[in-house]
Protein backbone atom coordinates (compact mmCIF):
# COMPACT_ATOMS: atom_id res chain seq x y z
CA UNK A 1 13.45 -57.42 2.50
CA UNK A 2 9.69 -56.78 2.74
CA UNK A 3 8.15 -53.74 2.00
CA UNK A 4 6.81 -53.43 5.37
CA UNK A 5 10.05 -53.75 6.99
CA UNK A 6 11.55 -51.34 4.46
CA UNK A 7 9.18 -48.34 5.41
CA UNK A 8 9.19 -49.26 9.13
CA UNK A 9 12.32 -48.79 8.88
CA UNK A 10 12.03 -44.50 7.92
CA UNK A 11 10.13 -43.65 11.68
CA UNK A 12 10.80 -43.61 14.75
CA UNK A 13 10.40 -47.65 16.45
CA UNK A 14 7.65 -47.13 19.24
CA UNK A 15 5.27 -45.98 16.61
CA UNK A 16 6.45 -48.51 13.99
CA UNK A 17 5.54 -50.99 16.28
CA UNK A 18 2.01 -49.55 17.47
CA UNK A 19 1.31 -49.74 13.99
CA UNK A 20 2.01 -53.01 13.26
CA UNK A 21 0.48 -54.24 16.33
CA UNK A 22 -3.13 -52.03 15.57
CA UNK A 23 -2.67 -53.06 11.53
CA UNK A 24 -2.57 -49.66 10.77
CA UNK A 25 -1.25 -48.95 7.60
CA UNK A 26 2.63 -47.51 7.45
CA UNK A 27 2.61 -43.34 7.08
CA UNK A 28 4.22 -42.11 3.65
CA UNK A 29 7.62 -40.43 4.17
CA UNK A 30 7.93 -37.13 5.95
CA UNK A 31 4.38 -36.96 8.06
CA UNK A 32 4.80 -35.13 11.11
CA UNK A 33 3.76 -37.01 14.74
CA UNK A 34 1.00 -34.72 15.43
CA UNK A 35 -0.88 -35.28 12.04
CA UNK A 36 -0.42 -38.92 12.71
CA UNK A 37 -1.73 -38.43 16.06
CA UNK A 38 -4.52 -36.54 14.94
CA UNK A 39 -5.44 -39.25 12.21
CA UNK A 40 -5.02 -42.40 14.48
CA UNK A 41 -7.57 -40.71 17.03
CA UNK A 42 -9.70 -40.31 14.47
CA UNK A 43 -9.78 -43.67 13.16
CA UNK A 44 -8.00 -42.23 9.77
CA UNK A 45 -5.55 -43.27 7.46
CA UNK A 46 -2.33 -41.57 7.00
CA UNK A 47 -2.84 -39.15 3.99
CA UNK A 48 -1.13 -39.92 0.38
CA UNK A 49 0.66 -36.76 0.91
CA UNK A 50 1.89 -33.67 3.22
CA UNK A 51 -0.59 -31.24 3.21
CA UNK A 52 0.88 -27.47 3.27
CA UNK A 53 1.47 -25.92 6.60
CA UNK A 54 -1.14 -22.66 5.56
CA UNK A 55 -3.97 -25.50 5.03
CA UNK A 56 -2.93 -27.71 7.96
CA UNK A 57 -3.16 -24.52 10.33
CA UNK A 58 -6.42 -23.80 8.45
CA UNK A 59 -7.94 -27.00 9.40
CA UNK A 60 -6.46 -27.22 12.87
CA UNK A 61 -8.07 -24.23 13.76
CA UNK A 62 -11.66 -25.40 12.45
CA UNK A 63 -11.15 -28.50 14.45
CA UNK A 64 -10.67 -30.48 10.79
CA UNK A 65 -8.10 -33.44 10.54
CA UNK A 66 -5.70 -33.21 7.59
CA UNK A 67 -6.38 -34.10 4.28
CA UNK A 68 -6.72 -37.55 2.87
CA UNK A 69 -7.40 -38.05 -0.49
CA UNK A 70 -8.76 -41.55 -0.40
CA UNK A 71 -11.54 -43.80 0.08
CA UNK A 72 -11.08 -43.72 3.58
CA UNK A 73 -11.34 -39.91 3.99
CA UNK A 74 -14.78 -39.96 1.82
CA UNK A 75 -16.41 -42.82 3.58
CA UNK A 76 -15.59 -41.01 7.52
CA UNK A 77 -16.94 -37.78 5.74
CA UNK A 78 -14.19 -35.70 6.07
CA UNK A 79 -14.16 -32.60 3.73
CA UNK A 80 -11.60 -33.00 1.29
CA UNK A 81 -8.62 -29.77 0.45
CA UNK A 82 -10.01 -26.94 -1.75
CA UNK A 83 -7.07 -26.67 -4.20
CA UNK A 84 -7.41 -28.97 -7.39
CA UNK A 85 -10.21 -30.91 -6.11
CA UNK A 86 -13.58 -32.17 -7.62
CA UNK A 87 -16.92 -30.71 -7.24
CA UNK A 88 -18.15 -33.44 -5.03
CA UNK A 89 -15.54 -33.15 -2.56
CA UNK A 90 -16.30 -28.65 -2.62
CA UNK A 91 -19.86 -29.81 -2.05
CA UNK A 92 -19.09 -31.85 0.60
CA UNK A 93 -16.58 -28.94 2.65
CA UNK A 94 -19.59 -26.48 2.07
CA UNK A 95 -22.46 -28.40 3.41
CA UNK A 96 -19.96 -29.28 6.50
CA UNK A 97 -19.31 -25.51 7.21
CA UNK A 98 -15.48 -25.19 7.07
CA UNK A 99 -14.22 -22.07 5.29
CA UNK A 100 -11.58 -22.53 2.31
CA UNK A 101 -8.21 -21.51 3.23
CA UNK A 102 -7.43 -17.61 1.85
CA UNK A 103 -4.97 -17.09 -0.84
CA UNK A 104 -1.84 -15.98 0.47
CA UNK A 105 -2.16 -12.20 0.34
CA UNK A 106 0.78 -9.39 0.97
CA UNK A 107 1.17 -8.48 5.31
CA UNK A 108 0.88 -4.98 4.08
CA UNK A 109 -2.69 -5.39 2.20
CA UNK A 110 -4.12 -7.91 4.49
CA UNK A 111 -3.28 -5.55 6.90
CA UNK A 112 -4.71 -2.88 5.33
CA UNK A 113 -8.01 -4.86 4.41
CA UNK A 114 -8.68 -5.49 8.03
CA UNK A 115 -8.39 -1.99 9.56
CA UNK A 116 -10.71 -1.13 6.77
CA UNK A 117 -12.68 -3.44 6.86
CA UNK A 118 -14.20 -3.14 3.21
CA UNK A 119 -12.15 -3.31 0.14
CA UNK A 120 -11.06 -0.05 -1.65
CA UNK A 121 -9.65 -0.65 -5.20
CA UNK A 122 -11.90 1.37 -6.67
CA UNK A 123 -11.02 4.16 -4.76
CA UNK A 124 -7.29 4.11 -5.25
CA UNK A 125 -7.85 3.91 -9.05
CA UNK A 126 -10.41 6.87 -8.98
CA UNK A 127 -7.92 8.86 -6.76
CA UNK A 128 -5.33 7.81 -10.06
CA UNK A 129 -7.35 8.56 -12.77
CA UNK A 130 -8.76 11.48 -11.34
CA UNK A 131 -5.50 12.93 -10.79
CA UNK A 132 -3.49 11.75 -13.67
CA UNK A 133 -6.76 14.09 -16.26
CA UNK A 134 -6.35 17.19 -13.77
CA UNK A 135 -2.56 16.93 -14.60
CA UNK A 136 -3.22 16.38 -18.39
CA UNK A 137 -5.97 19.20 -18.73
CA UNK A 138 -3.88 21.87 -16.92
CA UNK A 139 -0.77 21.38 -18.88
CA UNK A 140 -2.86 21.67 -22.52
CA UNK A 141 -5.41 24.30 -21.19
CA UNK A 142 -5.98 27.93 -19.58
CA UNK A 143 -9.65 27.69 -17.88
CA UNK A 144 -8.41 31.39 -15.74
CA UNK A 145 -6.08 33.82 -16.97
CA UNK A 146 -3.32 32.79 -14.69
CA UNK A 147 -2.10 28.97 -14.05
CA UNK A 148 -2.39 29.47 -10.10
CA UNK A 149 -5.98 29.59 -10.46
CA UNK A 150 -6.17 26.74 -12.66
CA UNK A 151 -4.15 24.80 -10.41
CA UNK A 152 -6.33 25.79 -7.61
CA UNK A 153 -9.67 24.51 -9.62
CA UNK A 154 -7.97 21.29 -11.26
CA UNK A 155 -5.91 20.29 -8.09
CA UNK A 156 -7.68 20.98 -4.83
CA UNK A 157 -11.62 21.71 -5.81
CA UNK A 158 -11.90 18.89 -8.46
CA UNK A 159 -10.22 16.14 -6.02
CA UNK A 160 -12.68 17.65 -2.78
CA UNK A 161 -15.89 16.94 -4.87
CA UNK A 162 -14.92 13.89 -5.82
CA UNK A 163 -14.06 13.31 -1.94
CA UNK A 164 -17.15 14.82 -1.10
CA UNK A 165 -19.68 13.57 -3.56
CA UNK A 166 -18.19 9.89 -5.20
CA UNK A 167 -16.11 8.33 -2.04
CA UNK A 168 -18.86 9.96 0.52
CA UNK A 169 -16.07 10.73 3.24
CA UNK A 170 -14.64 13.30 4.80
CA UNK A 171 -11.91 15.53 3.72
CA UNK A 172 -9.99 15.49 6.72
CA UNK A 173 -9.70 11.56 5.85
CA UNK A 174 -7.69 12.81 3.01
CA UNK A 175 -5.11 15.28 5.33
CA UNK A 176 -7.39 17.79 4.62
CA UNK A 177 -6.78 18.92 8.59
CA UNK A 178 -4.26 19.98 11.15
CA UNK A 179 -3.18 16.58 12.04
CA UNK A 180 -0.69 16.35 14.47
CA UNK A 181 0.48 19.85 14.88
CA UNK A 182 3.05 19.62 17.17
CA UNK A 183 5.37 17.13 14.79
CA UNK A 184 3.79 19.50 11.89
CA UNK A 185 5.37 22.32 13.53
CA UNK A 186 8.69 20.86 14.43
CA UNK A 187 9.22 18.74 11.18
CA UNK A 188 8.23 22.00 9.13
CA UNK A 189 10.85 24.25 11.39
CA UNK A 190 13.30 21.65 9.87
CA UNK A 191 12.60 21.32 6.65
CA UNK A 192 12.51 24.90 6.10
CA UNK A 193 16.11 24.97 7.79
CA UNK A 194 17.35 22.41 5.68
CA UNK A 195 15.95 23.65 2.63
CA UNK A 196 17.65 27.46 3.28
CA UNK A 197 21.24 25.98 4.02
CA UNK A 198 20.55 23.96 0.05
CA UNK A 199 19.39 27.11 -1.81
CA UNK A 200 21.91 29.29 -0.59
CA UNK A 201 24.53 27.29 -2.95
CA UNK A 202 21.37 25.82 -5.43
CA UNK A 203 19.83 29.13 -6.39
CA UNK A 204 22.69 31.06 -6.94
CA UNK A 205 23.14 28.46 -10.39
CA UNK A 206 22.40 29.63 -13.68
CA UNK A 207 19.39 27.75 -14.42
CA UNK A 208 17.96 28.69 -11.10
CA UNK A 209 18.91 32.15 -11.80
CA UNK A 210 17.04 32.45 -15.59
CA UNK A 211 13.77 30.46 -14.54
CA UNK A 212 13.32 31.66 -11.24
CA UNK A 213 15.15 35.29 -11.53
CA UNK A 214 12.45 37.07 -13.41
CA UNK A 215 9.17 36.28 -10.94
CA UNK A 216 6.05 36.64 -12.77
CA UNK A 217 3.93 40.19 -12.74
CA UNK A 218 0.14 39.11 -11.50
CA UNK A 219 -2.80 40.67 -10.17
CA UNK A 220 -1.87 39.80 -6.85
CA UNK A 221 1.54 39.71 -4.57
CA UNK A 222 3.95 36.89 -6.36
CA UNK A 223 4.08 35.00 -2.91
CA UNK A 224 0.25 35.21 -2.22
CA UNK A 225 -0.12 33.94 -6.36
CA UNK A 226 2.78 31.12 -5.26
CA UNK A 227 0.58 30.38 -1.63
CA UNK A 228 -2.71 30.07 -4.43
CA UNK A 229 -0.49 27.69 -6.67
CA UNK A 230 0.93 25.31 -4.25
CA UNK A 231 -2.19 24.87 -1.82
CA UNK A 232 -3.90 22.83 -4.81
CA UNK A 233 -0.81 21.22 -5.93
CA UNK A 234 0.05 19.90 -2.32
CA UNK A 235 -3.47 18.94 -1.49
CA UNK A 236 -3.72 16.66 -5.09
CA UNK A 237 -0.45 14.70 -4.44
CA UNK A 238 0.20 15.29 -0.81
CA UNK A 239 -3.57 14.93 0.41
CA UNK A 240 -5.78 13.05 -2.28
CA UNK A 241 -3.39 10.90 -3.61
CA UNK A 242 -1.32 9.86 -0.69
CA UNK A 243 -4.03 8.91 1.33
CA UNK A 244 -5.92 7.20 -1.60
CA UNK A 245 -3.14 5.25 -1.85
CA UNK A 246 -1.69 4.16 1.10
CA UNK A 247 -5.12 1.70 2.28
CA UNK A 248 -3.79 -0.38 -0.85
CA UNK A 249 -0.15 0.23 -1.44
CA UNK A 250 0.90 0.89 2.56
CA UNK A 251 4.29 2.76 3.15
CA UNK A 252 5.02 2.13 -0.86
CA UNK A 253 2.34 5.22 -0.96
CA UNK A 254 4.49 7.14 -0.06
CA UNK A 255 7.23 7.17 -3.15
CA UNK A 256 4.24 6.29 -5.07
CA UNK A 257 3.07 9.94 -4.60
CA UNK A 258 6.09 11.19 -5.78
CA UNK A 259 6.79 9.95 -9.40
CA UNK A 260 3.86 12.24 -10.79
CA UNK A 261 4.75 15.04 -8.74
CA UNK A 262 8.43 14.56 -10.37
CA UNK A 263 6.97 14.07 -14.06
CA UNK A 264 4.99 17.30 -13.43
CA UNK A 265 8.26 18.85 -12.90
CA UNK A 266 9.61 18.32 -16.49
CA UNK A 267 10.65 21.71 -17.88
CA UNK A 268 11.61 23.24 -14.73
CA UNK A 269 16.01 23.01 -13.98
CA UNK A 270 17.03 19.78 -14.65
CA UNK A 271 19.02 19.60 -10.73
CA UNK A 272 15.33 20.29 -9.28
CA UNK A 273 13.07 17.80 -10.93
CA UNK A 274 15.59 15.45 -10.40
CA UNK A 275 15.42 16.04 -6.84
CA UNK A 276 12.00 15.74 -6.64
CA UNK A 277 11.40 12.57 -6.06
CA UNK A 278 13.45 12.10 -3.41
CA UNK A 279 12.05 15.85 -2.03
CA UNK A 280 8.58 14.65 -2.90
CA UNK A 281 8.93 11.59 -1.16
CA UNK A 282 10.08 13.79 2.32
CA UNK A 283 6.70 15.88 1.69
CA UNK A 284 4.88 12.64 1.25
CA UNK A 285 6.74 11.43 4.45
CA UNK A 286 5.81 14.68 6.67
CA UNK A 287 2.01 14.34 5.47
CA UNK A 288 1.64 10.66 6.47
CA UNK A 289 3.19 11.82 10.05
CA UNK A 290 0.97 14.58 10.65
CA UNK A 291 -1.69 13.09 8.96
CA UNK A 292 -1.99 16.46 7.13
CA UNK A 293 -1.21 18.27 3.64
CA UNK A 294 -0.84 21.53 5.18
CA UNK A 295 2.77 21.33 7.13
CA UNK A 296 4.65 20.14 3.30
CA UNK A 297 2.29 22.82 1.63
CA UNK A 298 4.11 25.53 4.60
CA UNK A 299 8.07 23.64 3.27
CA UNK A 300 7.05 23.94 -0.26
CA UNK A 301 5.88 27.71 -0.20
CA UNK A 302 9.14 28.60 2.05
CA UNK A 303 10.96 26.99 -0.58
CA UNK A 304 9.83 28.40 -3.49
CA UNK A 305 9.51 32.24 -1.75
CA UNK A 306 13.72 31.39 -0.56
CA UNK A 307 14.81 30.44 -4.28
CA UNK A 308 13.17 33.42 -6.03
CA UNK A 309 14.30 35.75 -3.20
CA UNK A 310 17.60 33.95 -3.96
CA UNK A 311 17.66 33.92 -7.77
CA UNK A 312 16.62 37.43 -8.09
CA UNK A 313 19.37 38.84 -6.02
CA UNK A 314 21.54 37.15 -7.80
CA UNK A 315 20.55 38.14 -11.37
């Protein structure tokens, strides 16, 4: 059997026949009608091969017909695909003012990207390095004479200038604000219930009991010195981080958050920093909603002032 006949033979017969009538050569396998529409009324061959739907869409849009990689496609001027093709043929899709097809990018950073409208990479890995050397310094050092203060210098006044002075934004872009006070107020009357039914059986344990039985004598009242301490840490993971984070990384920013805030934890009861990261994750979770630090800093101090309470009556 002829060739001809052969290939006629894999589309539909109306067009098998306009073709043959015209002397238009026979489309390769698997072309869809409206590319073949699109390159009869423009006076085109069929193309070698399918082009992929992103690029087909790309070039639709621009008012483009699909790609051809032959003579035919260079002589009507065409631009030819961007991927894997010659310098020439780049030159050519330039000078003719259609844009290259994007990479295929993730919906939640494209997404991200285009709210923002700028890229911020370099912000995100500030936001890690910065708080990954306040960890590391406070753990080997004493700058004050009690950790709380430290705390308060490495995690809350160190992450505000560099808020301040390197990004050039606001702090309230980084939950440093009331937010959403109303869901603050009601997610924080929850927590606060949950987390008193837990420590009732939790802080009654013996390792509860010896860390958190015999509260620390300071210059100031233990829960003001505890207030002091946790402010800082909430606003480094809760505040700078999260929201450094989260332009990049989306929802993910959220758990992200939450493993350094766990590894910080290391030395404390064992049942506790292993429940941080799920616990760290809720705080993360209550500052995204309110857009603020300030409602998990109120669920963190509760909790720590209800397990000493807890663990020294208990003792």
């Amino acid at each position: 059997m002829h060739l001809k006949q052969l290939l006629a033979r894999r589309e539909f017969p109306a067009r098998s026949e306009a073709r043959r009538s015209a002397g238009v050569p026979f489309p390769p396998r698997n072309e869809s009608p409206a590319r073949s529409e699109a390159l009869r009324s423009a006076g085109v061959p069929s193309p070698a091969c399918s082009a992929f739907p992103v690029r087909s869409k790309a070039r639709r849009s621009a008012g483009v017909p699909s790609p051809v990689r032959s003579e035919a496609r260079r002589s009507a001027g065409v631009p030819s695909p961007p991927r894997n093709e010659f310098p020439a043929r780049s030159e050519a899709r330039r000078s003719a003012g259609v844009p290259f097809p994007a990479r295929r990018e993730s919906p939640v950073r494209s997404e991200a990207r285009r709210s923002a409208g700028v890229p911020c990479d370099w912000k995100a890995v500030t936001a890690i390095v910065v708080s990954t050397l306040a960890l590391a310094v406070e753990h080997y050092h004493f700058i004050f004479p009690h950790k709380a203060y430290d705390r308060l210098l490495l995690y809350l006044v160190l992450p505000l200038l560099v808020v301040l002075l390197v990004f050039r934004e606001s702090p309230a872009r980084y939950g440093f604000q009331v937010g959403d006070w109303k869901a603050g107020l009601a997610l924080t009357a929850a927590g606060c219930a949950a987390m008193t039914l837990v420590m009732l059986f939790v802080a009654r344990t013996g390792a509860f009991r010896s860390y958190y039985g015999h509260p620390m004598h300071t210059a100031i009242p233990w829960p003001l010195d505890a207030a002091l301490d946790l402010f800082g840490w909430e606003f480094l993971f809760r505040g700078f981080l999260l929201f450094a984070l989260y332009p990049i990384c989306g929802p993910y920013a959220i758990l992200l958050q939450a493993v350094p805030f766990t590894i910080a934890h290391f030395g404390k009861p064992e049942l506790e920093t292993l429940s941080c990261i799920f616990g760290g994750s809720a705080f993360g979770y209550v500052a995204w909603r309110t857009r603020s630090f300030l409602y998990p800093f109120l669920i963190h101090w509760f909790l720590v002032i209800i397990t000493i309470l807890l663990a020294t009556n208990c003792s």
